[in-house]
Protein backbone atom coordinates (compact mmCIF):
# COMPACT_ATOMS: atom_id res chain seq x y z
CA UNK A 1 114.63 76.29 118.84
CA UNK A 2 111.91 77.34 116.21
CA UNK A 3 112.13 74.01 114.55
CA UNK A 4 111.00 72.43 118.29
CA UNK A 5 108.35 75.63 118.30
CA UNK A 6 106.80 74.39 114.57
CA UNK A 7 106.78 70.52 115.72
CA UNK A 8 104.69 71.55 118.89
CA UNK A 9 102.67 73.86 116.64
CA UNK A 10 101.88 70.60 114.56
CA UNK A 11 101.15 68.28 117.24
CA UNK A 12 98.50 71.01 118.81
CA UNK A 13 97.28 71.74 115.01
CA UNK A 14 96.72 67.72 114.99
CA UNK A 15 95.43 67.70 118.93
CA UNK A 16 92.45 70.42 117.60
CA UNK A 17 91.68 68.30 114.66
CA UNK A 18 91.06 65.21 116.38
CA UNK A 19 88.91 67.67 118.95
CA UNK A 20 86.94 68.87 115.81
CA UNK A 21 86.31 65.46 114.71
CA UNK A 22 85.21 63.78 118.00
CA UNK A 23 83.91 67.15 119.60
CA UNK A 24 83.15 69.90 117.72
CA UNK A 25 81.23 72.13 119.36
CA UNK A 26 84.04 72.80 122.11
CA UNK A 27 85.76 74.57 119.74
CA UNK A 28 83.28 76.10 117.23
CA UNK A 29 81.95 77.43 120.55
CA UNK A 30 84.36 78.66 122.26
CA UNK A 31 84.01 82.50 123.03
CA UNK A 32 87.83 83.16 121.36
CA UNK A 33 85.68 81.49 118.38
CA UNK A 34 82.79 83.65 118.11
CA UNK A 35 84.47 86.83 119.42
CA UNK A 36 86.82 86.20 115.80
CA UNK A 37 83.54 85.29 113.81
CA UNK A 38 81.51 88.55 115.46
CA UNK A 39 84.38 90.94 114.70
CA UNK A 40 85.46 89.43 111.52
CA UNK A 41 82.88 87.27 110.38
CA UNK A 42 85.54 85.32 108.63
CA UNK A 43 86.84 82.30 111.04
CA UNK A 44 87.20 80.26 108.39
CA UNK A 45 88.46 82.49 106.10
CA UNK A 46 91.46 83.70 108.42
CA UNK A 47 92.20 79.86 108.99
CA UNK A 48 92.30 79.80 105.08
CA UNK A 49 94.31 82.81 105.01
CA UNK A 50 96.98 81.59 107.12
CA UNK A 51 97.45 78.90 105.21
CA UNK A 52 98.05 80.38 102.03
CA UNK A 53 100.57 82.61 103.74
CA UNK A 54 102.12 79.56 105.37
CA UNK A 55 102.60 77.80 101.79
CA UNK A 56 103.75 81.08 100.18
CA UNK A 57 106.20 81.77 102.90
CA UNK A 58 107.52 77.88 102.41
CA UNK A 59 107.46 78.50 98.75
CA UNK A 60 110.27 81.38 99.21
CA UNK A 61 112.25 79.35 101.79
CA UNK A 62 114.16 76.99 99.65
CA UNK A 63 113.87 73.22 98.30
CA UNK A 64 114.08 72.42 102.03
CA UNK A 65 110.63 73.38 102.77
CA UNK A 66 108.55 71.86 100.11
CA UNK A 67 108.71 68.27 100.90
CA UNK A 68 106.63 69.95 104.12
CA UNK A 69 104.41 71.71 101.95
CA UNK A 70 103.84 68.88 99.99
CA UNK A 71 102.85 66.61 103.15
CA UNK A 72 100.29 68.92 103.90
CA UNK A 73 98.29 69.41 100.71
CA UNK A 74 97.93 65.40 100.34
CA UNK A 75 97.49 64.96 103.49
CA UNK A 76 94.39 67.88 103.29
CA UNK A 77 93.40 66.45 99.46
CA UNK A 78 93.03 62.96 101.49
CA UNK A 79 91.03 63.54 104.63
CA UNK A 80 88.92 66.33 103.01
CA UNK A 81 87.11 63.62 100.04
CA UNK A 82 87.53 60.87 103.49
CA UNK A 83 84.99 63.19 105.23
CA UNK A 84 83.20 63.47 102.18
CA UNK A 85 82.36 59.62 102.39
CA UNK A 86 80.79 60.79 105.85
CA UNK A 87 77.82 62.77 106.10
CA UNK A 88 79.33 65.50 107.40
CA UNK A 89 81.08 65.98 103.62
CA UNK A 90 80.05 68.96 101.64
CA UNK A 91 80.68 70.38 98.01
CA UNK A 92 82.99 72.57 99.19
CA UNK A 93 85.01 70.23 101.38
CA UNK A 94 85.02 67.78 98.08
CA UNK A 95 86.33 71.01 95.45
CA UNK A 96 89.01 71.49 98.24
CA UNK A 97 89.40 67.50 98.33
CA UNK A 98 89.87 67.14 94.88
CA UNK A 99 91.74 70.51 94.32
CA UNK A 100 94.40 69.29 96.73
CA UNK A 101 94.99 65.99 95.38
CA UNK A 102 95.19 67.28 91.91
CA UNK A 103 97.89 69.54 92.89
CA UNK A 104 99.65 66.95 95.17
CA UNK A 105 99.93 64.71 91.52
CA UNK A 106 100.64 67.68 90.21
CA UNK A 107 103.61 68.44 91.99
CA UNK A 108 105.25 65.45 92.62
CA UNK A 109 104.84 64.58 88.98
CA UNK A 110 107.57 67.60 88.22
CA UNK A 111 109.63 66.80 91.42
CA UNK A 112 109.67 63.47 92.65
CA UNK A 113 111.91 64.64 95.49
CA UNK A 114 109.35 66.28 97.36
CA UNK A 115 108.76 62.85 98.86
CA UNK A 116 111.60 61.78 101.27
């Protein structure tokens, strides 16, 4: 049952990104958005956040997991220098870019596994 729960998770994570790239402002602002931003002032940050906990947590859970973890950091290395070719890129968004697929090399240069 939580495996079903994650894939559904992924598929809305993927549904909001493709909202954020054709439509951005429905989401940026949304009142659940700026209610987060005005109490925490960190939207972005939590988003961050959760992430790190997410590959941490995957870390811990076993060989079985990191294949999954692996997915995602390419696949966020990729499309973050992509949108840097756009002119909505930034110097942040290319660090992160370059960051991820660094570490992507990284890691599949000491485990070639991680890609099934």
């Amino acid at each position: 049952m939580s495996a079903r729960l994650f894939e559904i998770k992924g598929w809305a994570d993927i549904a909001i990104a493709i909202l954020l790239t054709v439509k951005p402002s429905v989401v940026y602002n949304s009142p659940m958005t700026r209610e987060v931003s005005r109490l925490s002032g960190l939207a972005i940050a939590c988003m961050v956040a959760a992430v790190g906990v997410g590959y941490i947590v995957g870390a811990r859970s076993g060989p079985a997991a990191r294949p999954a973890l692996f997915s995602m950091t390419v696949t966020w290395g990729v499309l973050s220098l992509i949108t840097c070719a756009t002119s909505r890129g930034s110097a942040t968004l290319l660090f992160s870019g370059i960051n991820h697929v660094l570490f992507s090399g990284l890691s599949y240069y000491f485990d070639s596994s991680l890609v099934k």
